[in-house]
C-alpha atoms as a PDB file:
ATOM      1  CA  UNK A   1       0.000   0.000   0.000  1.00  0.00           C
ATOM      2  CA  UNK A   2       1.245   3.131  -0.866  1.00  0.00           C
ATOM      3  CA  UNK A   3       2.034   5.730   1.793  1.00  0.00           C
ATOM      4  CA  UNK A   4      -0.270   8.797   2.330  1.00  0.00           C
ATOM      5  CA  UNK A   5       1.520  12.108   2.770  1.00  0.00           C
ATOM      6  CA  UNK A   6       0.242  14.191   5.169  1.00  0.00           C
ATOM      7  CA  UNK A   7      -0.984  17.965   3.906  1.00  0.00           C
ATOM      8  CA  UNK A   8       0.621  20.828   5.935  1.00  0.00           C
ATOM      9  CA  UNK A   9      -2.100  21.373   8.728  1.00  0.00           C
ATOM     10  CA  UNK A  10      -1.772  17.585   9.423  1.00  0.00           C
ATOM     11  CA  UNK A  11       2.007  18.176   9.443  1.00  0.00           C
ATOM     12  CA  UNK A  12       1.520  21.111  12.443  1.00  0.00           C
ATOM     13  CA  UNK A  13      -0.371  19.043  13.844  1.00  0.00           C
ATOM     14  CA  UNK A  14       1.483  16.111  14.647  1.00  0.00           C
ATOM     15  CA  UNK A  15       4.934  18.578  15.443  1.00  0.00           C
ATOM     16  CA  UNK A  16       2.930  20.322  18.842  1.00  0.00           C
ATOM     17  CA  UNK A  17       1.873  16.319  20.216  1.00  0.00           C
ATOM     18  CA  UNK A  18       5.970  15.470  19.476  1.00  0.00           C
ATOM     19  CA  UNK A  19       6.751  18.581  20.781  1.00  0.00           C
ATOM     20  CA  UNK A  20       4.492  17.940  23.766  1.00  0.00           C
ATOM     21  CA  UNK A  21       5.701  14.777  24.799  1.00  0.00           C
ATOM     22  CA  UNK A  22       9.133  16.400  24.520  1.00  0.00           C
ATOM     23  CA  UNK A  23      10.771  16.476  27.839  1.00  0.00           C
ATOM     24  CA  UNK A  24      11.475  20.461  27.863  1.00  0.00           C
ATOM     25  CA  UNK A  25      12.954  21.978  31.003  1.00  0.00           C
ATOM     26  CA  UNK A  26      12.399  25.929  31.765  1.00  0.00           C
ATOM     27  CA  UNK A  27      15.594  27.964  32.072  1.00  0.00           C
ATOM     28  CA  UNK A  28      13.793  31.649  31.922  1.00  0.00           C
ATOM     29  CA  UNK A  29      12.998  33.021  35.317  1.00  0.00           C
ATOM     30  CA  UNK A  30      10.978  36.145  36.354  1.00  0.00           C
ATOM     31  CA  UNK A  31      11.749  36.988  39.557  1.00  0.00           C
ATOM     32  CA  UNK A  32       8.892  40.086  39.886  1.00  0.00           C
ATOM     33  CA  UNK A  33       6.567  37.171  39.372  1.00  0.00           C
ATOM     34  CA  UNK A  34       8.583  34.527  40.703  1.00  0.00           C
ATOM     35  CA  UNK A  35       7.591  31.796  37.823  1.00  0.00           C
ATOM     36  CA  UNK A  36      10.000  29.865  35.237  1.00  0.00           C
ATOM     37  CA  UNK A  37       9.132  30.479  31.541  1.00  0.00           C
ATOM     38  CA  UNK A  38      10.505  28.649  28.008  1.00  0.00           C
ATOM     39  CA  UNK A  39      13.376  31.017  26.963  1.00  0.00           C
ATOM     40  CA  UNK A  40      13.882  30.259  22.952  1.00  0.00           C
ATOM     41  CA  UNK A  41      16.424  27.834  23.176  1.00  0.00           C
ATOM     42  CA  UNK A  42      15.003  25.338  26.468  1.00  0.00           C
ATOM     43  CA  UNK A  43      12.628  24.246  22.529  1.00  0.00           C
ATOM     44  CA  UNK A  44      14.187  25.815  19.493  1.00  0.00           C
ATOM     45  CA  UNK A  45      16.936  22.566  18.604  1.00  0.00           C
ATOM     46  CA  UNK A  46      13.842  20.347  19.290  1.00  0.00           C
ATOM     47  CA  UNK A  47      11.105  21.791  17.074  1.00  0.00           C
ATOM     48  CA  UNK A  48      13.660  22.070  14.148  1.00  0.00           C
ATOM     49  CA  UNK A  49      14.185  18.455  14.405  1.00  0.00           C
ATOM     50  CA  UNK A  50      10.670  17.507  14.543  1.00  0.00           C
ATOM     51  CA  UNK A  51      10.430  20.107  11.465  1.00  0.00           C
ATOM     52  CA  UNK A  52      13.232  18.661   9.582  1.00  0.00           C
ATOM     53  CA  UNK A  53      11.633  15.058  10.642  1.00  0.00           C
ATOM     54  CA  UNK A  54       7.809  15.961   9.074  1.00  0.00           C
ATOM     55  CA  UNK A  55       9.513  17.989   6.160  1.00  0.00           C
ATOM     56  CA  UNK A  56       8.047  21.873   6.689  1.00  0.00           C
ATOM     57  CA  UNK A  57      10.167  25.008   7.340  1.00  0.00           C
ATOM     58  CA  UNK A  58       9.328  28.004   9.178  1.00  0.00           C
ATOM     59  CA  UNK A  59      10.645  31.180   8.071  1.00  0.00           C
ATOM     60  CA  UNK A  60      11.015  34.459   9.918  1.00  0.00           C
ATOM     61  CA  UNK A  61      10.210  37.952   8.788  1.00  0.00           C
ATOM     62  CA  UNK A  62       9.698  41.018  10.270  1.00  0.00           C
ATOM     63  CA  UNK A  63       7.651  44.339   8.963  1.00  0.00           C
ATOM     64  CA  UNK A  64       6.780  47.713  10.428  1.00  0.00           C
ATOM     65  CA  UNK A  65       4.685  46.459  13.743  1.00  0.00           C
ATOM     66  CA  UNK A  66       4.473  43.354  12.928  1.00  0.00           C
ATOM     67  CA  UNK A  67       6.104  39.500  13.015  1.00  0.00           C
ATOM     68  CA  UNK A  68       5.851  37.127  10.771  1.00  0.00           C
ATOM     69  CA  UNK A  69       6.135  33.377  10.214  1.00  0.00           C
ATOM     70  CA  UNK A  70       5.618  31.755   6.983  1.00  0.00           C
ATOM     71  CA  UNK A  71       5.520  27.939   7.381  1.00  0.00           C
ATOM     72  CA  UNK A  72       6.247  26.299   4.240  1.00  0.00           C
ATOM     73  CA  UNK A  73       5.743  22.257   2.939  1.00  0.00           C
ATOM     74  CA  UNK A  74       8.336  20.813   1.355  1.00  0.00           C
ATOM     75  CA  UNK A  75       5.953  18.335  -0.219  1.00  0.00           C
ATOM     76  CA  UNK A  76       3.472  20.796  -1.902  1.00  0.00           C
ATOM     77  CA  UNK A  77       2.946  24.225  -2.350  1.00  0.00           C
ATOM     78  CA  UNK A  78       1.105  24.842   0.654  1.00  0.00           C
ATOM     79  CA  UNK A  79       2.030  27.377   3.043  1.00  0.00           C
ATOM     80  CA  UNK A  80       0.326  29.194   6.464  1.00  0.00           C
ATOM     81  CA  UNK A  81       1.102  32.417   7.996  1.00  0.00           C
ATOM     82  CA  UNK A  82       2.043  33.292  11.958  1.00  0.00           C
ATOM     83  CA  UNK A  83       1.757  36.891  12.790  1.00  0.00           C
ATOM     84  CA  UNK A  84       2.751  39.225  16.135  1.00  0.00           C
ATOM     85  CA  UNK A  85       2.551  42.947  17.016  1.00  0.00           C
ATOM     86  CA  UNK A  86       5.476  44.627  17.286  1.00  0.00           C
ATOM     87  CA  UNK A  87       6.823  47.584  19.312  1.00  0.00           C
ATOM     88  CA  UNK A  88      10.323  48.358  19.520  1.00  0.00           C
ATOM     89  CA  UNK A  89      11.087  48.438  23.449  1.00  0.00           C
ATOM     90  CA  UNK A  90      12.642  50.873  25.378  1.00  0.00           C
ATOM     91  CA  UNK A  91      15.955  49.494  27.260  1.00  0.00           C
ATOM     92  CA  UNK A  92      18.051  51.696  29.338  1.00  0.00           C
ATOM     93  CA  UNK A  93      21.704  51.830  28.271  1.00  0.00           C
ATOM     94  CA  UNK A  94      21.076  49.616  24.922  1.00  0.00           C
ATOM     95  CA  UNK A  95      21.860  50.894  21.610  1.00  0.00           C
ATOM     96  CA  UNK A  96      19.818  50.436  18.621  1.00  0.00           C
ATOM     97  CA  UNK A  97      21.558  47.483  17.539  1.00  0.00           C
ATOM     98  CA  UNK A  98      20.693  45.870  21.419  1.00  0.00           C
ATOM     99  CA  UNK A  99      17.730  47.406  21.154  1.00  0.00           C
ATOM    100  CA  UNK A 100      16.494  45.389  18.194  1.00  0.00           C
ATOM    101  CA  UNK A 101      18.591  42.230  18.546  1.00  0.00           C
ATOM    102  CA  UNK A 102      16.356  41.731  22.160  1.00  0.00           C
ATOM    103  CA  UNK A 103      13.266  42.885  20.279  1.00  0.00           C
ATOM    104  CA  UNK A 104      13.719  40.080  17.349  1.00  0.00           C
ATOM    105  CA  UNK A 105      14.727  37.266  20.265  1.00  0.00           C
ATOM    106  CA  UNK A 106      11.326  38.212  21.933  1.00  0.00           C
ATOM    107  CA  UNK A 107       9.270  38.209  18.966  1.00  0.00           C
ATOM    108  CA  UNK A 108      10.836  34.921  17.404  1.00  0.00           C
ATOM    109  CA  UNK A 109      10.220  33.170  20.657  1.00  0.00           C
ATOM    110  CA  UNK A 110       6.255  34.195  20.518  1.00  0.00           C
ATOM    111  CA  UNK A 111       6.729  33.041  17.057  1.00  0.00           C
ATOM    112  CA  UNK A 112       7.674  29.555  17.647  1.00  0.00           C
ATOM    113  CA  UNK A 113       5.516  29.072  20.519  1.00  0.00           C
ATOM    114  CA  UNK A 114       2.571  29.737  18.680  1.00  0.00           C
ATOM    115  CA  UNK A 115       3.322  27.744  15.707  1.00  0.00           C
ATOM    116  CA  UNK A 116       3.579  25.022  18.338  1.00  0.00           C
ATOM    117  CA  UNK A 117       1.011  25.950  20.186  1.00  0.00           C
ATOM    118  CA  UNK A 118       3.312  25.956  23.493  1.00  0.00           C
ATOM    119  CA  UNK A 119       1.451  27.779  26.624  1.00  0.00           C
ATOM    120  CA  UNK A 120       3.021  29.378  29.322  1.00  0.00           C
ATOM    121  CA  UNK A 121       0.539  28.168  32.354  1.00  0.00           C
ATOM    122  CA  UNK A 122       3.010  28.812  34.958  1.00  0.00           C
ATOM    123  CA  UNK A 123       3.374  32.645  33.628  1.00  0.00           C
ATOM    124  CA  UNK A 124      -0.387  33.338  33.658  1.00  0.00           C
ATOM    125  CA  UNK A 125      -1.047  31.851  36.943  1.00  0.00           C
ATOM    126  CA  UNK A 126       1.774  34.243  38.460  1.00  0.00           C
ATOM    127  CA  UNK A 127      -0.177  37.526  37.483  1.00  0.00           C
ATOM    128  CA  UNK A 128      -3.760  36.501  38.705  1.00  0.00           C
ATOM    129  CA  UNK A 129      -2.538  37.408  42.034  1.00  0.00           C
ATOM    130  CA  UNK A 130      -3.942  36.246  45.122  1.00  0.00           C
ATOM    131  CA  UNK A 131      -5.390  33.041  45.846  1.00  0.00           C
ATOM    132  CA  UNK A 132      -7.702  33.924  48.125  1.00  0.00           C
ATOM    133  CA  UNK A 133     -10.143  34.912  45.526  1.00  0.00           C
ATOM    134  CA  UNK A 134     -10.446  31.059  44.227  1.00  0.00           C
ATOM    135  CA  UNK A 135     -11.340  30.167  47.787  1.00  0.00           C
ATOM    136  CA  UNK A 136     -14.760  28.401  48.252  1.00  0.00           C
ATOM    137  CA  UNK A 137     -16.748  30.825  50.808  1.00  0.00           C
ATOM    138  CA  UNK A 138     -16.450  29.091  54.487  1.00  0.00           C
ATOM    139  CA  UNK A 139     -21.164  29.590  54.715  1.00  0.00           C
ATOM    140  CA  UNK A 140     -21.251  27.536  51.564  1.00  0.00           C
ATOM    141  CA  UNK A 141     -17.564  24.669  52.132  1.00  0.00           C
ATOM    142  CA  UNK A 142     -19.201  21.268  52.839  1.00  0.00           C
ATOM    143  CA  UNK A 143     -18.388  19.568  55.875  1.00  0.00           C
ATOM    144  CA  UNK A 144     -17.052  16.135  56.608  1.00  0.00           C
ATOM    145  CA  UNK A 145     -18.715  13.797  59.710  1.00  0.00           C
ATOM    146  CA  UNK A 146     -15.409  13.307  62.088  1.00  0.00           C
ATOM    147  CA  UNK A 147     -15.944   9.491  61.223  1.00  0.00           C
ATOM    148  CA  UNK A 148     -15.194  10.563  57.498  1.00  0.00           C
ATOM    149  CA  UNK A 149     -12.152  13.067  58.411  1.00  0.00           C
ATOM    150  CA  UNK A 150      -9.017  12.584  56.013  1.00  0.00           C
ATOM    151  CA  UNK A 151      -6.235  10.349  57.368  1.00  0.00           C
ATOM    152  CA  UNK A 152      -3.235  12.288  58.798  1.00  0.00           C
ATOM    153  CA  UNK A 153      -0.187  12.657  56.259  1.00  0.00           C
ATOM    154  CA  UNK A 154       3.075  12.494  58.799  1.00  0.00           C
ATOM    155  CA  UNK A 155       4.946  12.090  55.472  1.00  0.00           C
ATOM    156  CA  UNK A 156       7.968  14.360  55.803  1.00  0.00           C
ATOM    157  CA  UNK A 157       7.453  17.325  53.405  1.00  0.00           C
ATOM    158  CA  UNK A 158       9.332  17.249  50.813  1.00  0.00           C
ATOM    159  CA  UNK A 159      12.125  20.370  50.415  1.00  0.00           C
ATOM    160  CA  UNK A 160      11.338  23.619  48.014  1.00  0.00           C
ATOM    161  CA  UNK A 161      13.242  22.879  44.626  1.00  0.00           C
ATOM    162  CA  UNK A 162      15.582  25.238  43.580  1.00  0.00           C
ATOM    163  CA  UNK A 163      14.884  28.371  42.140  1.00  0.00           C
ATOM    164  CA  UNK A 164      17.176  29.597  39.050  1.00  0.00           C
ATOM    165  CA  UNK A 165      19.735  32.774  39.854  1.00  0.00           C
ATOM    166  CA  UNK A 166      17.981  35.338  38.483  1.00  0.00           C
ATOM    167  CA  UNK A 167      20.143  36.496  35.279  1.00  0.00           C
ATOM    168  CA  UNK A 168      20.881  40.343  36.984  1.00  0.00           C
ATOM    169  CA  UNK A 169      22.261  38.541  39.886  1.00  0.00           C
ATOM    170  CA  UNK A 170      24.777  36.510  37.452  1.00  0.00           C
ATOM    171  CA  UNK A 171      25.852  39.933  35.698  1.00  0.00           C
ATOM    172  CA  UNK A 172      26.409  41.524  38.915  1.00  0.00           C
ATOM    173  CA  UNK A 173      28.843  39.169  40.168  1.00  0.00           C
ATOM    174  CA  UNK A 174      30.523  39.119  37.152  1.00  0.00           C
ATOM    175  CA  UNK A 175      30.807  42.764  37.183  1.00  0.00           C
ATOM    176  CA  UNK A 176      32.283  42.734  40.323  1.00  0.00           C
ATOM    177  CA  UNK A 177      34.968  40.250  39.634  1.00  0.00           C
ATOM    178  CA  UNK A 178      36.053  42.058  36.497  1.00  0.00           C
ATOM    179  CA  UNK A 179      36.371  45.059  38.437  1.00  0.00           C
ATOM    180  CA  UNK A 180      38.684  43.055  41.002  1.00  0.00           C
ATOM    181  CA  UNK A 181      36.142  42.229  43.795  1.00  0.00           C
ATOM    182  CA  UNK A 182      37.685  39.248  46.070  1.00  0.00           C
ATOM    183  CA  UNK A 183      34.295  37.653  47.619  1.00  0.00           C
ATOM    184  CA  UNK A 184      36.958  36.101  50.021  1.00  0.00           C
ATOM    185  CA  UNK A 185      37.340  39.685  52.074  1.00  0.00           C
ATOM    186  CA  UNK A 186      35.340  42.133  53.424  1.00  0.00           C
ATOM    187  CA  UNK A 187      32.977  44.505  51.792  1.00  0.00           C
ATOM    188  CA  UNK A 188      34.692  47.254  53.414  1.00  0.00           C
ATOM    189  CA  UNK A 189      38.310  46.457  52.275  1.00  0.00           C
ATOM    190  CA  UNK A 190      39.323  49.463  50.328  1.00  0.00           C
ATOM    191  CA  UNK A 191      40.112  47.033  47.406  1.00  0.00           C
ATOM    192  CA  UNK A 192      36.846  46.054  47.330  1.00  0.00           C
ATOM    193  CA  UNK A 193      35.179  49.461  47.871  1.00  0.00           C
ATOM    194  CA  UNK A 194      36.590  50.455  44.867  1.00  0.00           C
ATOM    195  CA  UNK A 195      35.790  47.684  43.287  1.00  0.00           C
ATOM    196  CA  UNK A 196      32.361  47.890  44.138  1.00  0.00           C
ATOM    197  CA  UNK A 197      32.008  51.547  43.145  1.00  0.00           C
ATOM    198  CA  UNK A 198      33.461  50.956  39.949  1.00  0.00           C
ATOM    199  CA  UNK A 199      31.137  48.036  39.292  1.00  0.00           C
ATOM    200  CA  UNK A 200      28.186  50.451  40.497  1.00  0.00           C
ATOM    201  CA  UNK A 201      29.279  52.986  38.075  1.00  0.00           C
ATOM    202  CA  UNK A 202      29.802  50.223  35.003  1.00  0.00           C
ATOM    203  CA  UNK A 203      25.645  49.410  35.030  1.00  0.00           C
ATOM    204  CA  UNK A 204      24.188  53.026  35.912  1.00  0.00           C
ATOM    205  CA  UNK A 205      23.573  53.433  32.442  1.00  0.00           C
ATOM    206  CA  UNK A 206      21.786  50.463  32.356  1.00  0.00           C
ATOM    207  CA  UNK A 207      19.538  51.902  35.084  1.00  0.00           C
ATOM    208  CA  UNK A 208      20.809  50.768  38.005  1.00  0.00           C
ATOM    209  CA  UNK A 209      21.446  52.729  40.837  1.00  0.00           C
ATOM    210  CA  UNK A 210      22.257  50.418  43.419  1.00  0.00           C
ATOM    211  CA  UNK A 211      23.310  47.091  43.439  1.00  0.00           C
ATOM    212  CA  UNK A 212      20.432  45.260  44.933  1.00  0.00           C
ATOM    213  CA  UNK A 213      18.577  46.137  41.856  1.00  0.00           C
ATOM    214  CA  UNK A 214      20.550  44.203  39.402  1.00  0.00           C
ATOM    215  CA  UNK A 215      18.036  41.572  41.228  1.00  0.00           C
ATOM    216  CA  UNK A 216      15.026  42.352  39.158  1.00  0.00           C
ATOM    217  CA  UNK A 217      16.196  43.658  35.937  1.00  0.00           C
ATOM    218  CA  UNK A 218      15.315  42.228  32.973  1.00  0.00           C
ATOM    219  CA  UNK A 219      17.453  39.092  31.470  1.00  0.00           C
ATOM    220  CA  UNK A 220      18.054  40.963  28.132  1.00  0.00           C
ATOM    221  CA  UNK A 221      19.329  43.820  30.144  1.00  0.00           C
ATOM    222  CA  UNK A 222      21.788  41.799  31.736  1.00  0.00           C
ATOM    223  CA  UNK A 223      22.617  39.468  29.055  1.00  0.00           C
ATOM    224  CA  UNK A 224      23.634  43.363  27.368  1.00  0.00           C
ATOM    225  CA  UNK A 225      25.999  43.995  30.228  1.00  0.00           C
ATOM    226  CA  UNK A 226      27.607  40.461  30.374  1.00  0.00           C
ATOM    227  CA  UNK A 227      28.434  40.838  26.717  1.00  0.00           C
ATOM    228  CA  UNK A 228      29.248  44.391  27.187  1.00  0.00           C
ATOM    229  CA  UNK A 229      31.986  42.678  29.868  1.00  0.00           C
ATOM    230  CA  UNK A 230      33.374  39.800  27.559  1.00  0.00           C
ATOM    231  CA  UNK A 231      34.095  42.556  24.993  1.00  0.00           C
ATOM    232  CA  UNK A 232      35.748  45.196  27.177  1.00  0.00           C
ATOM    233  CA  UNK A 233      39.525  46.147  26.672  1.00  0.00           C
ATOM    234  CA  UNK A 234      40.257  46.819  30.489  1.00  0.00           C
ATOM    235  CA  UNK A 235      38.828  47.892  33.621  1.00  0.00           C
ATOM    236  CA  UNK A 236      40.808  50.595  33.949  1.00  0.00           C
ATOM    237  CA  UNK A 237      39.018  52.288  30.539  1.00  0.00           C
ATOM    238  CA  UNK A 238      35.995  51.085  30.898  1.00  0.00           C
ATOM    239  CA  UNK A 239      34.515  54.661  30.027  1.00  0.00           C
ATOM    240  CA  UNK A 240      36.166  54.303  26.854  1.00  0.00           C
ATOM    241  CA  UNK A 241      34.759  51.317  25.415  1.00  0.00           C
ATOM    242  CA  UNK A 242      31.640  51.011  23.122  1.00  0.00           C
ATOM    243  CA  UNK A 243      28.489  48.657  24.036  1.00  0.00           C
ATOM    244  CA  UNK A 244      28.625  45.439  21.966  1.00  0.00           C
ATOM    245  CA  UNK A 245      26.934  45.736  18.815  1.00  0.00           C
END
């Protein structure tokens, strides 16, 4: 019996159950939030295998306010279009270049995830805030006879997995140590407290004006300043040197 080819909207089909019975790990964090999210690459090498595998190829464009992905068969003709709104973001201390390099690595994840139908449960859970909304009212709860009442669990409770280091935490400390901080002495060695203020002075363009907030910035913003590190010439001419394009 010959085989039947599958049309394109079969093909899509079949790539989001492969993709969802992928074992994908979250390595995006938002600590405002406090939830883990798919960055692009935690799916990106698997979907292009499963594409490869069924034979279609998404292809990225982008247009005044607007993404685009054109899927197209490599067994027919047939084709189907993604779209996203755009808006170019504002970043503190980011050039244009930065500024649209983070814009296109946003937009092609959305992209992807919607060609794959990928949701991001954990993210819209985070922002309905409270629980205590959800809460059955205590007038209208039933009740349970004593006779009826739930065995005891004296299971030991099992311990709080690991959160990821927030990405601004990460760019900190490596802001630090190329400015010469030694974590092995005191804050208030006069090494250090230069180091420190140097390292303070390095990400107040990025708008930062003290250290604790590298905790919460964004992970583009401090993905900018750990490449803007890894290309400096020296930390003595720091002033000097242009952000990565």
């Amino acid at each position: 019996m010959a085989e039947v080819k599958m049309n394109l909207l079969e093909k899509i089909a079949k790539a989001r159950i492969k993709l969802g019975e992928s074992d994908l790990k979250k390595t995006g964090y938002n600590p405002h939030a406090k939830f883990n999210y798919f960055q692009l690459d935690d799916f990106l090498p698997t979907a292009r295998r499963i594409c490869e595998e069924l034979r279609f190829l998404p292809i990225e464009s982008f247009e005044e306010g607007k993404a685009i992905m054109t899927v197209r068969d490599f067994d027919s003709d047939d084709s189907i279009v993604f779209e996203c709104p755009a808006e170019k973001p504002n970043i503190p201390g980011a050039n244009v270049t930065q500024t649209i390099g983070g814009m296109v690595t946003y937009l092609r994840r959305y992209l992807w995830m919607m060609l794959f139908e990928i949701t991001e449960k954990d993210e819209f859970d985070a922002t309905q805030g409270s629980d205590e909304g959800n809460k059955p009212n205590s007038s209208t709860r039933g009740t349970r006879p004593a006779s009826q009442a739930a065995p005891k669990d004296d299971r030991p409770a099992e311990p709080p997995k690991p959160q990821a280091t927030p990405k601004g935490t990460v760019a900190w400390k490596k802001t630090l140590e190329y400015f010469g901080y030694d974590f092995d002495k005191a804050k208030t060695d006069r090494d250090n407290a230069d180091a420190f203020s140097s390292a303070l002075d390095f990400v107040k363009p990025y708008g930062v004006k003290e250290a604790k907030a590298m905790q919460t910035i964004a992970d583009d913003i401090a993905e900018s300043i750990i490449q803007r590190i890894e290309n400096m010439s020296g930390p003595e001419n720091f002033k000097d040197d242009p952000l990565p394009a």
